[in-house]
C-alpha atoms as a PDB file:
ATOM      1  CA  UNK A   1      22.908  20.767  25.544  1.00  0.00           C
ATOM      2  CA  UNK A   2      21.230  17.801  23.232  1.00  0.00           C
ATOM      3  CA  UNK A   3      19.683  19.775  20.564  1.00  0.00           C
ATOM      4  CA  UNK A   4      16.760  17.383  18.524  1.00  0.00           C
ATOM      5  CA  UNK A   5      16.682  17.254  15.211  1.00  0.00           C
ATOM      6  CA  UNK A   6      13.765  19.698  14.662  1.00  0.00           C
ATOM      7  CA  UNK A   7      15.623  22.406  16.912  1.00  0.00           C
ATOM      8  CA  UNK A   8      18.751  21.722  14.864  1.00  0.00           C
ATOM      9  CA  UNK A   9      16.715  22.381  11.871  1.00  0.00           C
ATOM     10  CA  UNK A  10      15.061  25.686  13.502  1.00  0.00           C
ATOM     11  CA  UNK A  11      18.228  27.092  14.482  1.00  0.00           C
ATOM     12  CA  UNK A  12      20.075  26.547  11.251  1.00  0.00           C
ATOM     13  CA  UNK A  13      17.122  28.286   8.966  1.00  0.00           C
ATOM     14  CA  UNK A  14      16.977  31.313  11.551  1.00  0.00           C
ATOM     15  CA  UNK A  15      20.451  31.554  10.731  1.00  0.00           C
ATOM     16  CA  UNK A  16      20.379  31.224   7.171  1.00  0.00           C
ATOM     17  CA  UNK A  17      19.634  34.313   6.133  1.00  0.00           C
ATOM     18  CA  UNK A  18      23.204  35.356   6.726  1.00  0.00           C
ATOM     19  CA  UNK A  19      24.544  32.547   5.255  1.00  0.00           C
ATOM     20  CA  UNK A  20      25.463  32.793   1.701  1.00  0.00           C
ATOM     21  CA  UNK A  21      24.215  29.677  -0.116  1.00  0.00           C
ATOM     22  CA  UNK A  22      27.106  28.028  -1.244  1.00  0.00           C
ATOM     23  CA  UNK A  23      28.152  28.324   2.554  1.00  0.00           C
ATOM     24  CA  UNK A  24      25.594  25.973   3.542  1.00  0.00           C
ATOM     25  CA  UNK A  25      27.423  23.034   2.175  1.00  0.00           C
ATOM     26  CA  UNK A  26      29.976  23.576   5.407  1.00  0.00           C
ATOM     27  CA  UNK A  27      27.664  23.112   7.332  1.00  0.00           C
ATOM     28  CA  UNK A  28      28.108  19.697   9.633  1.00  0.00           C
ATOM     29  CA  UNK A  29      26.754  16.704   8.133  1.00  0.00           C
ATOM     30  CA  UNK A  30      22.966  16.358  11.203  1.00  0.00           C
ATOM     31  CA  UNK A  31      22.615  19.779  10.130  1.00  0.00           C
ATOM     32  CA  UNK A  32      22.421  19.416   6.718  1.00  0.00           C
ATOM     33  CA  UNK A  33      20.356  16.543   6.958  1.00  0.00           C
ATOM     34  CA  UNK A  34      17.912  18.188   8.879  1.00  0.00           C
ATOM     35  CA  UNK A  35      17.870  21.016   6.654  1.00  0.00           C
ATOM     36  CA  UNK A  36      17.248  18.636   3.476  1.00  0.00           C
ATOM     37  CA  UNK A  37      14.456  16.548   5.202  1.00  0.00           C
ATOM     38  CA  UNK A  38      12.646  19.839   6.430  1.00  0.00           C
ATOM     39  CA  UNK A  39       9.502  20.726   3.987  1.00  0.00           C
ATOM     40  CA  UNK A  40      10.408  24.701   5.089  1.00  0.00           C
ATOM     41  CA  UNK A  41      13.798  24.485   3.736  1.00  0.00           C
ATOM     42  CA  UNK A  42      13.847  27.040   0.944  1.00  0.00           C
ATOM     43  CA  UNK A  43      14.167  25.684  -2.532  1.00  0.00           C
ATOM     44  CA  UNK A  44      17.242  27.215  -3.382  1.00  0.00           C
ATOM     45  CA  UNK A  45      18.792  26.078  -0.235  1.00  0.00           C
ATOM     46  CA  UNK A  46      17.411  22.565  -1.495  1.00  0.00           C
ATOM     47  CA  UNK A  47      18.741  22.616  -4.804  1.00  0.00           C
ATOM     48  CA  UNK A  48      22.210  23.634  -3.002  1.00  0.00           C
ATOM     49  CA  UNK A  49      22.032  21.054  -1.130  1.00  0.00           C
ATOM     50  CA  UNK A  50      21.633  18.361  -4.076  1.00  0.00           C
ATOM     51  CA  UNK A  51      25.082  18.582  -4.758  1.00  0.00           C
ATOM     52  CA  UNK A  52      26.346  17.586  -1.031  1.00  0.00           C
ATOM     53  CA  UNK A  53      28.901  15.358  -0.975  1.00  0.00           C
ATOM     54  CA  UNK A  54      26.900  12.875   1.049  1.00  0.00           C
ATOM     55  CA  UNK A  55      24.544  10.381  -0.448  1.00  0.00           C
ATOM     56  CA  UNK A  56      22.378  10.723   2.496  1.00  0.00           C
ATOM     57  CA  UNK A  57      21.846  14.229   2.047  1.00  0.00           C
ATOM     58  CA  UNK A  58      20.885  13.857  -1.429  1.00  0.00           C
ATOM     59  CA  UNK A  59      18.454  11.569  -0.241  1.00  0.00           C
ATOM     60  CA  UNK A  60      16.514  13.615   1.916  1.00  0.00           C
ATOM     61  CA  UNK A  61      16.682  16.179  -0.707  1.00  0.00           C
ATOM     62  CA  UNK A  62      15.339  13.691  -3.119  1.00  0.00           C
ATOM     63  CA  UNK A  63      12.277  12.659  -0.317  1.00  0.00           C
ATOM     64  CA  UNK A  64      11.774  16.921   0.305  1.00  0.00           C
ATOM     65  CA  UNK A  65       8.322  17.611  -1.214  1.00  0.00           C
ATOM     66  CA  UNK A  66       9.469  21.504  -1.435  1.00  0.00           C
ATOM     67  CA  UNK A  67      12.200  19.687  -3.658  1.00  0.00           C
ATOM     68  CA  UNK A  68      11.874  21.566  -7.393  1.00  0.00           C
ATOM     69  CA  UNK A  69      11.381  19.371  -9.891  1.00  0.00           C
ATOM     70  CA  UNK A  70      13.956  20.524 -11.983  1.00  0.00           C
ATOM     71  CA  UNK A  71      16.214  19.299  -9.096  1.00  0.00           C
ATOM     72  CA  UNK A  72      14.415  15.722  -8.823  1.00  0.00           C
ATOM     73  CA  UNK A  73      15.427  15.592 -12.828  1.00  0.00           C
ATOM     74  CA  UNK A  74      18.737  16.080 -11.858  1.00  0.00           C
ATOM     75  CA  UNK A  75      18.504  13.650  -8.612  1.00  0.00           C
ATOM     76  CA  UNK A  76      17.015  10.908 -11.234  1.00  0.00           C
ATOM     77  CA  UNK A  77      21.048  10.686 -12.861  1.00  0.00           C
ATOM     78  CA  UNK A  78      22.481  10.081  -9.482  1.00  0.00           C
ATOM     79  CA  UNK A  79      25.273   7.582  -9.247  1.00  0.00           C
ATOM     80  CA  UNK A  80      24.001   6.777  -5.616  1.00  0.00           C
ATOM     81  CA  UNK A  81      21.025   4.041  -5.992  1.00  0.00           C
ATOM     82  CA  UNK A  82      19.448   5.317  -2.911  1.00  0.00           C
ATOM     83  CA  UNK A  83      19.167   8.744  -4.004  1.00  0.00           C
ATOM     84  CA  UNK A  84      17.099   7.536  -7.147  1.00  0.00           C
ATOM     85  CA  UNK A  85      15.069   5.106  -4.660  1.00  0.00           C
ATOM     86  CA  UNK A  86      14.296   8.465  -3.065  1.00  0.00           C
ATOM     87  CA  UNK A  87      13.687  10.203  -5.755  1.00  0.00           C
ATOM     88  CA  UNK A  88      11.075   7.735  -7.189  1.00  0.00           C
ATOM     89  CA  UNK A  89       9.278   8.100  -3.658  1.00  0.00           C
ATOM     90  CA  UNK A  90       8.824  11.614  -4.168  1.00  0.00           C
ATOM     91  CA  UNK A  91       4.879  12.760  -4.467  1.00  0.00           C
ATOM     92  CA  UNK A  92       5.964  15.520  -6.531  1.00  0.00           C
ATOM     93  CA  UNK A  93       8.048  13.476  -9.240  1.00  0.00           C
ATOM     94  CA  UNK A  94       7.250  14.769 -12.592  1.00  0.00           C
ATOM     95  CA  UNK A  95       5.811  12.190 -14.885  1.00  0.00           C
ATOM     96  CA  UNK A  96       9.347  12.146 -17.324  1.00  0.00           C
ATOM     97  CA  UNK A  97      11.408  11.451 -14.565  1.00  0.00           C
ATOM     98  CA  UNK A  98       8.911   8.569 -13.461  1.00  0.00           C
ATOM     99  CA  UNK A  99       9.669   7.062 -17.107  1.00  0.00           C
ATOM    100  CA  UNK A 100      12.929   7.441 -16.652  1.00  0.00           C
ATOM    101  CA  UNK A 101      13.339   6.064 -13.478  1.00  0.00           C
ATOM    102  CA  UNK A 102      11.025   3.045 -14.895  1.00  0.00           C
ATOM    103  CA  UNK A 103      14.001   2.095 -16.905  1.00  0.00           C
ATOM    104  CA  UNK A 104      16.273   2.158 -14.110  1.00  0.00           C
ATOM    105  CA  UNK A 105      18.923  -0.763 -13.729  1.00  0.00           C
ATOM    106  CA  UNK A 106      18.408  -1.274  -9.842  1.00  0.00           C
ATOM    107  CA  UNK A 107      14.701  -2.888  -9.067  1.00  0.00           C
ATOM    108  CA  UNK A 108      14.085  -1.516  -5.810  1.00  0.00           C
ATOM    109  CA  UNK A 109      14.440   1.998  -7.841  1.00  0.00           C
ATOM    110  CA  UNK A 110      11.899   0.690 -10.356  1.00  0.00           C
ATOM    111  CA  UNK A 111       9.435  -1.167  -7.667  1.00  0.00           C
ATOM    112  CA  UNK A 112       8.942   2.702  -6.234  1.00  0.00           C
ATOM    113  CA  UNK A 113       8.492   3.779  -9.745  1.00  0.00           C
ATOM    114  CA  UNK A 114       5.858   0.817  -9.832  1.00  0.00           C
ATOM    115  CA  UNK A 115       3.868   1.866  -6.866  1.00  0.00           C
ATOM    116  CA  UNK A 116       3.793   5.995  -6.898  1.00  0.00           C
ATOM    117  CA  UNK A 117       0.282   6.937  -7.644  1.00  0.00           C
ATOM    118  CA  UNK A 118       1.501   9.467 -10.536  1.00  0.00           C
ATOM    119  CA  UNK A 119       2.670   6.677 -12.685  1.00  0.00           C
ATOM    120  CA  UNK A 120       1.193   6.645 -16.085  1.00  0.00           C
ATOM    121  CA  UNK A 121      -0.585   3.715 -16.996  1.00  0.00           C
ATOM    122  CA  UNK A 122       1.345   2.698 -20.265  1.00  0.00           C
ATOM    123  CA  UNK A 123       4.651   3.161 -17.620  1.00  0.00           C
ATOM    124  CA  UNK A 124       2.654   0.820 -15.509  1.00  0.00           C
ATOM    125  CA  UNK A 125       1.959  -1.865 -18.044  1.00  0.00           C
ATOM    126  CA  UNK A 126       5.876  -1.988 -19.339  1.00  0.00           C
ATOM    127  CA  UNK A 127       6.516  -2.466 -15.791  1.00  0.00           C
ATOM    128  CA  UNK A 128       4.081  -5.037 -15.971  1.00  0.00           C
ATOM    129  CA  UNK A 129       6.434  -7.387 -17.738  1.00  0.00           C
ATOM    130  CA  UNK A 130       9.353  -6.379 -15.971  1.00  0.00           C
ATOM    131  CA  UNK A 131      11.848  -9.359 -14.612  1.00  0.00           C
ATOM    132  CA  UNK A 132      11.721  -8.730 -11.123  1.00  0.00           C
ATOM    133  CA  UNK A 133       8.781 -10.682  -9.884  1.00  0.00           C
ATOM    134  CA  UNK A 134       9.020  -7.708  -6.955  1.00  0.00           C
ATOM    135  CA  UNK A 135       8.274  -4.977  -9.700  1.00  0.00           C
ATOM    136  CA  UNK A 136       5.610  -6.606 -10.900  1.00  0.00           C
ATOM    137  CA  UNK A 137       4.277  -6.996  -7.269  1.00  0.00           C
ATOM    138  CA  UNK A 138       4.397  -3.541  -6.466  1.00  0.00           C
ATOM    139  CA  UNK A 139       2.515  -2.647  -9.818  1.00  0.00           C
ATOM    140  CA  UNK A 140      -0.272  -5.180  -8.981  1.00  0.00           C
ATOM    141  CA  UNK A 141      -0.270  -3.504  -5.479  1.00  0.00           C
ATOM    142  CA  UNK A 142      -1.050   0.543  -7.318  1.00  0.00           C
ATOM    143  CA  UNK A 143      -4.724   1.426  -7.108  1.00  0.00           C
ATOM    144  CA  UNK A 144      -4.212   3.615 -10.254  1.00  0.00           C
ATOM    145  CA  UNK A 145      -3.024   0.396 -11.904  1.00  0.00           C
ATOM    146  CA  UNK A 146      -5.817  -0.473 -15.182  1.00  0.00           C
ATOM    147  CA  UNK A 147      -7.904  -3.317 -15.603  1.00  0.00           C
ATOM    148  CA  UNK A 148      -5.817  -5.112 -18.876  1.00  0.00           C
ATOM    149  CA  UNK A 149      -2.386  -4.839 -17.020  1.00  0.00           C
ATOM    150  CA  UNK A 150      -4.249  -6.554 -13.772  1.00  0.00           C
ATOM    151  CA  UNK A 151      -5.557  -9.403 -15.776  1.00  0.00           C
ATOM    152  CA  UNK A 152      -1.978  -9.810 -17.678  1.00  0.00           C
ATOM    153  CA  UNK A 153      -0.817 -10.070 -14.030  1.00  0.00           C
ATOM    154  CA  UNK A 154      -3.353 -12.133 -13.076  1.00  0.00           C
ATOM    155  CA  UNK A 155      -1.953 -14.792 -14.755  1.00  0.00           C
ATOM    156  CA  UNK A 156       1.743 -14.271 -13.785  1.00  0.00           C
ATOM    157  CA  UNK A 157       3.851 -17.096 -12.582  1.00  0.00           C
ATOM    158  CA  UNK A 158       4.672 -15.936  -9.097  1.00  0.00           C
ATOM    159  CA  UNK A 159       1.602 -15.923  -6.557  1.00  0.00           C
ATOM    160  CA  UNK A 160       2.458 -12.759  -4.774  1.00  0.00           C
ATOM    161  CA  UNK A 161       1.751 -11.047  -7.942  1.00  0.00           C
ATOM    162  CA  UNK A 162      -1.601 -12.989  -8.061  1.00  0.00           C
ATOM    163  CA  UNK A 163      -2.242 -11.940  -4.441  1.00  0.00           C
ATOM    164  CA  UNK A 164      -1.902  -8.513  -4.957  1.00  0.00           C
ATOM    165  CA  UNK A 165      -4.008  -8.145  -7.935  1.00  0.00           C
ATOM    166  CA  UNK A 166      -6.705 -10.478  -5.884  1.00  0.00           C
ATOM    167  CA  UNK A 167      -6.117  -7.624  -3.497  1.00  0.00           C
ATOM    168  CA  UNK A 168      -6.389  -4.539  -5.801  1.00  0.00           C
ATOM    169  CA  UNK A 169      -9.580  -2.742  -5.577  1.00  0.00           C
ATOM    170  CA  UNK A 170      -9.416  -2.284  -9.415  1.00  0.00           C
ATOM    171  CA  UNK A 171      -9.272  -5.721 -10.403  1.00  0.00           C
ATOM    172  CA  UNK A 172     -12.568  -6.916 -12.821  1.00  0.00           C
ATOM    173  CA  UNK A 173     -15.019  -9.077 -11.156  1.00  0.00           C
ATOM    174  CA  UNK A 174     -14.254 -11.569 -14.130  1.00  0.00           C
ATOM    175  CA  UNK A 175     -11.081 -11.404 -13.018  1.00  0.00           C
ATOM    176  CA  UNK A 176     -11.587 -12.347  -9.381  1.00  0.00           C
ATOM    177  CA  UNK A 177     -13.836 -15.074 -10.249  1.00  0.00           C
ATOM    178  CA  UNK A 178     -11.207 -16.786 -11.910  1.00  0.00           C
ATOM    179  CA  UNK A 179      -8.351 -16.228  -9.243  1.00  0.00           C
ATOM    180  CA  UNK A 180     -11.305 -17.136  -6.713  1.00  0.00           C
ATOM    181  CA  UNK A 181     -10.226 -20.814  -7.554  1.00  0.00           C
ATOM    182  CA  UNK A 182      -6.299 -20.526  -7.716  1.00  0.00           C
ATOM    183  CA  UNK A 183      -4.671 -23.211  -6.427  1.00  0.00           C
ATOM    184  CA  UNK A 184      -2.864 -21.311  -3.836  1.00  0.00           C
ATOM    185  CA  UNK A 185      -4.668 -19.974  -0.631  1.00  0.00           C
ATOM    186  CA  UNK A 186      -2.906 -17.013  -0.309  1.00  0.00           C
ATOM    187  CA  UNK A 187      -4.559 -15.759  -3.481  1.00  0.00           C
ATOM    188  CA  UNK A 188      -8.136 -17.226  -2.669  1.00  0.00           C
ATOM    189  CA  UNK A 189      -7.285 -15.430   0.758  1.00  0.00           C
ATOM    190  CA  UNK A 190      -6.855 -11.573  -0.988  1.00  0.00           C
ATOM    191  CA  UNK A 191     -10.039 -12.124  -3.279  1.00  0.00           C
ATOM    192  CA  UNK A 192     -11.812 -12.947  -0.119  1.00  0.00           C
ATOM    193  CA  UNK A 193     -10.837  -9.366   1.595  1.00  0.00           C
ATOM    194  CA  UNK A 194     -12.186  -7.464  -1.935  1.00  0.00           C
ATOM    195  CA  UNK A 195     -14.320  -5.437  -1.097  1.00  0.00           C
ATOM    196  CA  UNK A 196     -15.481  -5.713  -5.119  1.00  0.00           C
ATOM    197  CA  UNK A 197     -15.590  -9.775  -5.407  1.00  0.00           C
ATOM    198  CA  UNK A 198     -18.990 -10.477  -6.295  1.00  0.00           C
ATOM    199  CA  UNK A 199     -21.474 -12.307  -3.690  1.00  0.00           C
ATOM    200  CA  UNK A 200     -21.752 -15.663  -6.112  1.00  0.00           C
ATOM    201  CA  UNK A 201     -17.556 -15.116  -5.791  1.00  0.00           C
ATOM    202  CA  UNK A 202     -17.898 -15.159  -1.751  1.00  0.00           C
ATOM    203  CA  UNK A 203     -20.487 -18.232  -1.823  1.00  0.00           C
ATOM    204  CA  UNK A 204     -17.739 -20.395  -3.562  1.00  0.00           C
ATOM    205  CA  UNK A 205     -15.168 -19.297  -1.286  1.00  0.00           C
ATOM    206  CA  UNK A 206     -17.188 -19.875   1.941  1.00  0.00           C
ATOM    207  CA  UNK A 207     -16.390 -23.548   1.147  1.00  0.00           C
ATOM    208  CA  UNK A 208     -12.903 -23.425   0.808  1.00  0.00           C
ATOM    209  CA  UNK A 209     -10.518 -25.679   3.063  1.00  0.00           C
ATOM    210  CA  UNK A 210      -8.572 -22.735   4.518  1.00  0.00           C
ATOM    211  CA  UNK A 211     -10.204 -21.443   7.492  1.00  0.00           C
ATOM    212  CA  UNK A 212      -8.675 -18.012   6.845  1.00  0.00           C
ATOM    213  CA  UNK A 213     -10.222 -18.109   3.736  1.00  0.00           C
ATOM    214  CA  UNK A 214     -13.479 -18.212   4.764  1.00  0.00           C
ATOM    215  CA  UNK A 215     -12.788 -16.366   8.042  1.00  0.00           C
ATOM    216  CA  UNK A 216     -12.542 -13.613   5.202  1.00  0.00           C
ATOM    217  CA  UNK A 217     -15.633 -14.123   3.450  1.00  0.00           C
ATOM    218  CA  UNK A 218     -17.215 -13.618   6.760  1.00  0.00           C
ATOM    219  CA  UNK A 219     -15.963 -10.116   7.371  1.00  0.00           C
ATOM    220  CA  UNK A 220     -16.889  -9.088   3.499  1.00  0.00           C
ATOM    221  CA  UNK A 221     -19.208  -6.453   3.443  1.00  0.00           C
ATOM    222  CA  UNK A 222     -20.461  -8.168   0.173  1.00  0.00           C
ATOM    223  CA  UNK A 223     -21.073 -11.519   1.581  1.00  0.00           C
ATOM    224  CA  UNK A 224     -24.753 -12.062   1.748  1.00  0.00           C
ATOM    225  CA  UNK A 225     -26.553 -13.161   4.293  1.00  0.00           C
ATOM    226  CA  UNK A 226     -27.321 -17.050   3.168  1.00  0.00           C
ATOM    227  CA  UNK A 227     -23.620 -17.026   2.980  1.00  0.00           C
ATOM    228  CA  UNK A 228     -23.176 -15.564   6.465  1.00  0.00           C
ATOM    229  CA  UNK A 229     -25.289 -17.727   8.061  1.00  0.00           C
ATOM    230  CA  UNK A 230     -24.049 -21.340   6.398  1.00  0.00           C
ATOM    231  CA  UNK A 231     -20.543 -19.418   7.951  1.00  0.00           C
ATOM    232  CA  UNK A 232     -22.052 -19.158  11.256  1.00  0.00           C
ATOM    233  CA  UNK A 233     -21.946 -22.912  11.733  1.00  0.00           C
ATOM    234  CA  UNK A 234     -18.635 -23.235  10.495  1.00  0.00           C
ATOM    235  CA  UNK A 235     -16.181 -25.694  13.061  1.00  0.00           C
ATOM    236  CA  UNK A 236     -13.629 -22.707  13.537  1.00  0.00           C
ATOM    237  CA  UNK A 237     -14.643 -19.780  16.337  1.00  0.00           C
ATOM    238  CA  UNK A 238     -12.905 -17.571  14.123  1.00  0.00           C
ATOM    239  CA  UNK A 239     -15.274 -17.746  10.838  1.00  0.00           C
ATOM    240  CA  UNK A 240     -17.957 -17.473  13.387  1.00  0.00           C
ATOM    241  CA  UNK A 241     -16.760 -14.591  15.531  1.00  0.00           C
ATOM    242  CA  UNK A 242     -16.041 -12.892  12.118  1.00  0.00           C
ATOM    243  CA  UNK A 243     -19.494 -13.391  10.572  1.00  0.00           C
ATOM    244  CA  UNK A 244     -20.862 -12.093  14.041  1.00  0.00           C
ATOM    245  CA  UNK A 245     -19.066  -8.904  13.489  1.00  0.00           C
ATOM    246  CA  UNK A 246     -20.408  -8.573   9.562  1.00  0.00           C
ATOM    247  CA  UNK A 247     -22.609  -6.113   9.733  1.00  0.00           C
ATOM    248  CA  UNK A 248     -25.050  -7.949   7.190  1.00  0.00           C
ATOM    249  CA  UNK A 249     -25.420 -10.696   9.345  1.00  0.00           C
ATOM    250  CA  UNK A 250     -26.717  -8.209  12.348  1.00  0.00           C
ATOM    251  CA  UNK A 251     -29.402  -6.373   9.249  1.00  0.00           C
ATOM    252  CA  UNK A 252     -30.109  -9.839   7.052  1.00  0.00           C
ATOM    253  CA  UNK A 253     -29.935 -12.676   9.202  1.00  0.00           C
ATOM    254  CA  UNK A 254     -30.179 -11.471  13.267  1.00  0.00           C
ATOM    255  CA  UNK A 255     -32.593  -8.963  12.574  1.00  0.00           C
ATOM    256  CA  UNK A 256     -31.445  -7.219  15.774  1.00  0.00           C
ATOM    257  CA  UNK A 257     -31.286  -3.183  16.206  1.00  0.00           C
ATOM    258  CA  UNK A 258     -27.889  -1.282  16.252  1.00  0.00           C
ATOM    259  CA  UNK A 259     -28.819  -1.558  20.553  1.00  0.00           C
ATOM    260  CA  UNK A 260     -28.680  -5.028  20.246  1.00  0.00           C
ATOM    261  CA  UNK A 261     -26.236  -5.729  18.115  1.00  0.00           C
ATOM    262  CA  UNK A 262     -23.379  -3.265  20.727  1.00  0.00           C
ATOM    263  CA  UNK A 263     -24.521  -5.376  23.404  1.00  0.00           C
ATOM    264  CA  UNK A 264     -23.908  -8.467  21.111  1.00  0.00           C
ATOM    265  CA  UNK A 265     -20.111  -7.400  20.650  1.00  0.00           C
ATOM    266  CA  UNK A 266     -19.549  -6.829  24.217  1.00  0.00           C
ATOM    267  CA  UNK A 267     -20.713 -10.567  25.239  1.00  0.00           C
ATOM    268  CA  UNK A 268     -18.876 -11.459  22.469  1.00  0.00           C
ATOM    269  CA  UNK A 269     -15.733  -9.887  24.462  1.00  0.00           C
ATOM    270  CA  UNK A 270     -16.570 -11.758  27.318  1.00  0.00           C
ATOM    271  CA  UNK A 271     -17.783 -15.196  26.161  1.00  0.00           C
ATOM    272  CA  UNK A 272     -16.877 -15.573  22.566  1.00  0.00           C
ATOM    273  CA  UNK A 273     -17.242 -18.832  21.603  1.00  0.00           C
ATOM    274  CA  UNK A 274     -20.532 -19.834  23.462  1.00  0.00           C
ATOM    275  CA  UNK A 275     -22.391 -16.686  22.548  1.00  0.00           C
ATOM    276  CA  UNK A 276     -21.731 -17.362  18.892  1.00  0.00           C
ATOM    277  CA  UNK A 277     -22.820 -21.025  19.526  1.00  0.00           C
ATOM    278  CA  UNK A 278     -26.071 -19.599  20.410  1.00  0.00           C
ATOM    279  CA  UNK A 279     -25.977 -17.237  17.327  1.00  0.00           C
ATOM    280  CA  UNK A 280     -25.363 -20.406  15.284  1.00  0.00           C
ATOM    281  CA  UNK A 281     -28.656 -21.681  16.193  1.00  0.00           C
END
């Protein structure tokens, strides 16, 4: 019989109670694994466990949330890379072993580090300035992330950093404004889909010469409606089929009732392009 993994799992912790712990290391390697990845696994099974021979059963020890953290601490000093990339995933990380881990030689180890919500800010800002374009990414990317380290990466060199700050929900209106004329489109693109960049921010980006660019602008809830309807005229169906679907255009501009504006969306479905012709109008 084909047992799955979660049976495996269920049989092996019905057993355990007559299993001494140090025993459970002889277990076979899927049913180790399944206990370490199980969130019912009892901690001191779990801390047993962290000394398995195999990396990848570390690993799922590291990813446990029932994990102690006095076993993460000792997970952060693994040899094995991927256990520490684990480790740094963990929700339940302690905030020393996030510094720690900050400082860790292997990037993807610190990018984690960069992007778990319990990282402090002053961890977030060294990280900031760390060498690995990808680091610095992943710390644009954190919602918890403050305002000063956005705008220092605001102005960093590589434009996926400057996309994901244009992205980041925290990011300063000031701040937006000025990536809102970047000379790459990518970042225009991820100030456009802020739901924070300010309406004058939108009205200089419905110009821009990216379609997708505007085709953003039109979906902002922020856009307002003179915006939205110098968009609905726009040469590409898209910006047009996107401003039909704002919900400011159907309030500001349309003046139609919430009736109205379902039946709108399902002739939209139908006959796209001509219906938003006439909305144009």
């Amino acid at each position: 019989m084909n047992y799955t993994p979660e049976q495996i799992a269920e049989i092996v912790l019905k057993n355990l109670k007559d299993v001494n712990e140090p025993d459970v290391l002889s277990l076979s390697f899927d049913e180790k694994c399944e206990l370490a990845r199980n969130p019912n696994t009892p901690t001191e099974t779990l801390k047993v466990l962290a000394t398995d021979k195999h990396s990848d059963v570390r690993c799922w020890v590291a990813l446990n949330p029932n994990t102690p953290t006095e076993t993460l601490k000792v997970l952060a000093t693994d040899k094995n890379s991927s256990v520490r990339y684990a480790v740094a995933r963990n929700p339940n990380i302690p905030v020393e072993t996030l510094n720690l881990l900050a400082t860790d030689k292997n990037s993807d180890v610190r990018c984690w580090v960069a992007l778990n919500p319990n990282t402090p800010a002053e961890t977030l800002k060294v990280l900031a300035t760390d060498k690995d374009s990808w680091v610095r990414c992943w710390v644009a990317k954190n919602p918890n992330t403050p305002a000063e380290t956005l705008n220092v990466l605001a102005t960093d060199e590589n434009y996926y950093v400057r996309c994901d700050v244009a992205k980041n929900p925290n990011t300063p209106t000031e701040t937006l404004k000025v990536l809102a004329t970047d000379k790459n489109s990518n970042v225009r693109y991820g100030v456009a889909r802020n739901p924070n960049t300010p309406a004058e921010t939108l009205k200089l980006l419905a110009t821009d010469e990216h379609y997708w660019v505007r085709s953003c602008v039109a979906q902002n809830p922020n856009t307002p409606a003179e915006t939205l309807k110098l968009l609905a005229t726009d040469e590409y169906s898209n910006v047009r089929s996107c401003v039909a679907r704002n919900p400011n255009y159907k309030t500001q501009t349309l003046g139609l009732t919430q009736v109205q504006y379902d039946a709108l969306k399902v002739l939209l479905k139908s006959s796209q392009d001509e219906t938003l012709k006439t909305l144009s109008l």
